[in-house]
C-alpha atoms as a PDB file:
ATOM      1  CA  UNK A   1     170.836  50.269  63.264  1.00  0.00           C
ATOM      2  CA  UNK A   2     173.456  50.647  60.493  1.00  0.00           C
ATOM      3  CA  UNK A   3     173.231  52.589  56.961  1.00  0.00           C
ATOM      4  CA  UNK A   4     172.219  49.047  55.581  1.00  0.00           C
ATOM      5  CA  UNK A   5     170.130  47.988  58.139  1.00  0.00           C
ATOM      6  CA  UNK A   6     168.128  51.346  57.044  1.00  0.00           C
ATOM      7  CA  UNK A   7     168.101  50.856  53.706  1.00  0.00           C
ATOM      8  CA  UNK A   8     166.774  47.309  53.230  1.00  0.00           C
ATOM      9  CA  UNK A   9     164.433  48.260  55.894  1.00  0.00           C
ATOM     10  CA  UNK A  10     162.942  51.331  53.693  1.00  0.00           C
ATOM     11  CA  UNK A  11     163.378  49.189  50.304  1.00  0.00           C
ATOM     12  CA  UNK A  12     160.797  46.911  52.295  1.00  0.00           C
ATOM     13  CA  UNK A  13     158.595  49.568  53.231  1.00  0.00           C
ATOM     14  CA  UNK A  14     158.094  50.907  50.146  1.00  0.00           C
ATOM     15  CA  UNK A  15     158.479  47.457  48.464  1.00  0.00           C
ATOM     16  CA  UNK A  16     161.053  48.042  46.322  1.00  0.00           C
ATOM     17  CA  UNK A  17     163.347  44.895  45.100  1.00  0.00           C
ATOM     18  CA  UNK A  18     166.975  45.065  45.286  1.00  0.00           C
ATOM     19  CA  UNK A  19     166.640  44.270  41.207  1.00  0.00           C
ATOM     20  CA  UNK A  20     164.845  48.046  41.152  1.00  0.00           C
ATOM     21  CA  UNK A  21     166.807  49.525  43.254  1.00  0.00           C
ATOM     22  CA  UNK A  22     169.880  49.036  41.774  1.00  0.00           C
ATOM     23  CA  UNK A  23     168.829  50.285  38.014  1.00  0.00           C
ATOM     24  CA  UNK A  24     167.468  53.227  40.109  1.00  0.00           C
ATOM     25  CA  UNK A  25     170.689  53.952  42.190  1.00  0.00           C
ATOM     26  CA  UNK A  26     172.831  52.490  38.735  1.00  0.00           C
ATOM     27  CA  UNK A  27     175.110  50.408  42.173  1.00  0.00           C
ATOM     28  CA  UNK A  28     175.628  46.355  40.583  1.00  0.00           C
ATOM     29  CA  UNK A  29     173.367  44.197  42.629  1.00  0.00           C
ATOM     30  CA  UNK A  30     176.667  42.371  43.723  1.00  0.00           C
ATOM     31  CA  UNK A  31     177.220  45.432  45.807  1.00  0.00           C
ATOM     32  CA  UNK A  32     173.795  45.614  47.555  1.00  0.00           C
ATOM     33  CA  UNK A  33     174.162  41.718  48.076  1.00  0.00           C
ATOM     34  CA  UNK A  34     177.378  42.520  50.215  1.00  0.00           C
ATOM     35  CA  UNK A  35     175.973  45.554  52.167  1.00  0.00           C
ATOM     36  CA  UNK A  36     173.020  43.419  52.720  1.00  0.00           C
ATOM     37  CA  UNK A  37     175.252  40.740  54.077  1.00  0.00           C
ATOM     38  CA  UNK A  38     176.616  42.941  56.015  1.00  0.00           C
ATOM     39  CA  UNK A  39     179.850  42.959  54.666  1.00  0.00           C
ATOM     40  CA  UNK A  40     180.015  46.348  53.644  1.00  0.00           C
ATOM     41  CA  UNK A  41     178.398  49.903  53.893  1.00  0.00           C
ATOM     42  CA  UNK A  42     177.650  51.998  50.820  1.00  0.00           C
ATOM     43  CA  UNK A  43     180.825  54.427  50.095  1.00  0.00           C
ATOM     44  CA  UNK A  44     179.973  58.254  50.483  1.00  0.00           C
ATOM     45  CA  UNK A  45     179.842  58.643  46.589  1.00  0.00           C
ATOM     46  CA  UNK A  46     176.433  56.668  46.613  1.00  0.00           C
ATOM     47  CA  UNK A  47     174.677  58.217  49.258  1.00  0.00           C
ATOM     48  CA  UNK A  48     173.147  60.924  47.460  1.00  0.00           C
ATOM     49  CA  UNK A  49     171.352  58.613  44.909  1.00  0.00           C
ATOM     50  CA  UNK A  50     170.196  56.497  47.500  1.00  0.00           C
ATOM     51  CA  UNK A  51     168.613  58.836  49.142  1.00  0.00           C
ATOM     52  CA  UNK A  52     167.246  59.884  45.871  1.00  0.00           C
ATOM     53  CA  UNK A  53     165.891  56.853  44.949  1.00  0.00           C
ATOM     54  CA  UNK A  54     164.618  56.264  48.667  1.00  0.00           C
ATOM     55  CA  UNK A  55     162.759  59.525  49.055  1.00  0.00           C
ATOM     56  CA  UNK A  56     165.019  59.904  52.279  1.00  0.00           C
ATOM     57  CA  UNK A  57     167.313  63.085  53.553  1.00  0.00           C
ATOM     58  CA  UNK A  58     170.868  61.923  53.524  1.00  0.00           C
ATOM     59  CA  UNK A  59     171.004  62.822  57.419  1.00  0.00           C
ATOM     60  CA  UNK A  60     168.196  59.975  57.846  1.00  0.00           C
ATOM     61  CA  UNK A  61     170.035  57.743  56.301  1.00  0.00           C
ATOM     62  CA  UNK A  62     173.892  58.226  57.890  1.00  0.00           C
ATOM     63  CA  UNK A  63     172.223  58.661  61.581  1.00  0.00           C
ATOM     64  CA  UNK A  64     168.878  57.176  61.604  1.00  0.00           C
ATOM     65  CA  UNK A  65     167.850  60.601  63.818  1.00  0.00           C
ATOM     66  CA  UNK A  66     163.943  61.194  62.070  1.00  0.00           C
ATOM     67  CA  UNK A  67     164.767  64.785  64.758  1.00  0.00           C
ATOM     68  CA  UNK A  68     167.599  65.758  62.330  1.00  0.00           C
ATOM     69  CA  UNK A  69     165.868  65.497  58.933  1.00  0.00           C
ATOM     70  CA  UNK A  70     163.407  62.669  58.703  1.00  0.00           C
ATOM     71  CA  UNK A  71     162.401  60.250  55.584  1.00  0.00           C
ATOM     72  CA  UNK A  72     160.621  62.417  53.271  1.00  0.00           C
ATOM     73  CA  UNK A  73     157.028  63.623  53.569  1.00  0.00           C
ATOM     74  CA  UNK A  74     155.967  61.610  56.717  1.00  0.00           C
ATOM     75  CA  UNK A  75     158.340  63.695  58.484  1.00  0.00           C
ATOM     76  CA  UNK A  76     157.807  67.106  57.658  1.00  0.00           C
ATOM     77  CA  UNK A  77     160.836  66.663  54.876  1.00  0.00           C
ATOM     78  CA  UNK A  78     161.187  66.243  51.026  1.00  0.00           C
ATOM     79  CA  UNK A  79     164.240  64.702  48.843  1.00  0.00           C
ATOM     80  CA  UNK A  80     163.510  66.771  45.755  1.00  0.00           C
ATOM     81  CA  UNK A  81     165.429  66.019  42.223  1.00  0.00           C
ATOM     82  CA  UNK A  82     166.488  69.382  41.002  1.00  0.00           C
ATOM     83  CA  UNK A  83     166.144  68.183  37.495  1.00  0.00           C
ATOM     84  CA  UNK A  84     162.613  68.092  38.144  1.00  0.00           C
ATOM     85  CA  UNK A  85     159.832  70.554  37.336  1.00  0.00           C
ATOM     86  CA  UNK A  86     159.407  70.700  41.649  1.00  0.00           C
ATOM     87  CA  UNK A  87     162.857  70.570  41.696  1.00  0.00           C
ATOM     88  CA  UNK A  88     163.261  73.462  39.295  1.00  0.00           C
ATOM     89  CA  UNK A  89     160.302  75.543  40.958  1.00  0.00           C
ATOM     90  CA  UNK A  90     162.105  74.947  44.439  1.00  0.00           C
ATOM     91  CA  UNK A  91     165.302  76.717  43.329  1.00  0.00           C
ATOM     92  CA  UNK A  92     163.638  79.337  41.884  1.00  0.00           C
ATOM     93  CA  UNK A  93     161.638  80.324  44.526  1.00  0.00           C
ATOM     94  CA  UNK A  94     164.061  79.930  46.939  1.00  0.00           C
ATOM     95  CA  UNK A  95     166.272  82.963  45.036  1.00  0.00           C
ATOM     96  CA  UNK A  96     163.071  85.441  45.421  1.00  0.00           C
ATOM     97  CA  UNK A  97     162.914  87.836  48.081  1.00  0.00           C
ATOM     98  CA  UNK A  98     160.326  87.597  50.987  1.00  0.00           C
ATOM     99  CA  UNK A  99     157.968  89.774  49.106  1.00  0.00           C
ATOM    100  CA  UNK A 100     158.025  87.938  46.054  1.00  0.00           C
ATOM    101  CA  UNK A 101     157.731  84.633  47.705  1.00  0.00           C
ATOM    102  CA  UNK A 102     154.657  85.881  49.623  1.00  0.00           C
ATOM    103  CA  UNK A 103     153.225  86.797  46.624  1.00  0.00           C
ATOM    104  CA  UNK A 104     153.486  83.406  45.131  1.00  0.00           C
ATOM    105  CA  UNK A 105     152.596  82.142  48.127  1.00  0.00           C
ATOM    106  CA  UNK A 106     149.421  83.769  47.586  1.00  0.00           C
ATOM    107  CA  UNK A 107     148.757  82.885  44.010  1.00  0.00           C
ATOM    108  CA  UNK A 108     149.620  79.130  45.183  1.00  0.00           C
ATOM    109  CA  UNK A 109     146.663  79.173  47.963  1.00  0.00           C
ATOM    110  CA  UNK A 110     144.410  81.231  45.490  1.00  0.00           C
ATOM    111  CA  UNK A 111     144.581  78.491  42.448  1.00  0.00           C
ATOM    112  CA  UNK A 112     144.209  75.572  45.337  1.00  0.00           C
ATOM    113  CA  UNK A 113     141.205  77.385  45.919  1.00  0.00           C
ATOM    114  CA  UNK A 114     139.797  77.297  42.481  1.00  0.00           C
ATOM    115  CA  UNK A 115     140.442  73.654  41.901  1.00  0.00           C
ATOM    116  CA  UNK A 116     138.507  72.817  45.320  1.00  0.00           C
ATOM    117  CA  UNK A 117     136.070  74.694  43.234  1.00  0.00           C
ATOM    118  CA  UNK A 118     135.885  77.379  46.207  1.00  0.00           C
ATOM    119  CA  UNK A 119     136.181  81.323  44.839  1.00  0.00           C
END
C-alpha cells in the first residue's frame, strides 16, 4: 500500500472529503486529485499536517507498520497539536522529573475519581 493509498483509505474511515481535507492540510485539491490518481505522492513538507489532520503518527503513514507507531488512539498512539491545551500539558509534563510526574499522576487519578463521583 502506498502513502496515498493510506491516506484516502483513512479520509474514508473517518469520512472526511477531499474538499475538508484540503482546508485542513491548506494542500490545493488539484494536488490530492493527482496523489489520488496516483500520479504523485505527497512531498515530505506535507507530511506533518497530514498526519495532523489524520490523527495518524507520521511513521503510520510513510510505512503503513501499525508495530512502529500506529494511527492514533486505536493503537496505543496519539498525534497531539502542541498548540493545544493537551498539547501544551504534554510538553510540560514531559520536562518534570519522575517525582513530579508521579505526583501529577496522582492528582490526575484522584480528580477522575471525584467526577465518577467515587471519594
Amino acid at each position: 500500500m502506498t502513502i496515498s493509498d493510506r491516506i484516502f483509505e483513512r479520509l474514508s474511515r473517518i469520512a472526511m472529503t477531499q474538499k475538508e481535507f484540503a482546508e485542513l492540510t491548506g494542500i490545493k485539491q488539484s494536488t490530492i486529485s493527482e496523489w489520488k490518481k496516483k500520479r504523485t505522492n505527497p512531498s515530505s513538507d506535507k507530511i506533518l499536517a497530514i498526519c495532523r489532520v489524520l490523527e495518524v503518527s507520521p511513521e503510520w503513514l510513510l510505512s503503513g507498520s501499525d508495530s512502529v507507531a500506529g494511527t492514533g488512539e486505536e493503537n496505543g498512539h496519539y498525534v497531539i497539536n502542541i498548540q493545544t491545551r493537551t498539547g501544551q500539558m504534554v510538553e510540560r509534563f514531559n520536562k518534570l522529573d519522575k517525582s513530579q510526574m508521579d505526583r501529577v499522576l496522582g492528582y490526575l487519578e484522584a480528580l477522575s475519581h471525584e467526577s465518577d463521583g467515587v471519594h
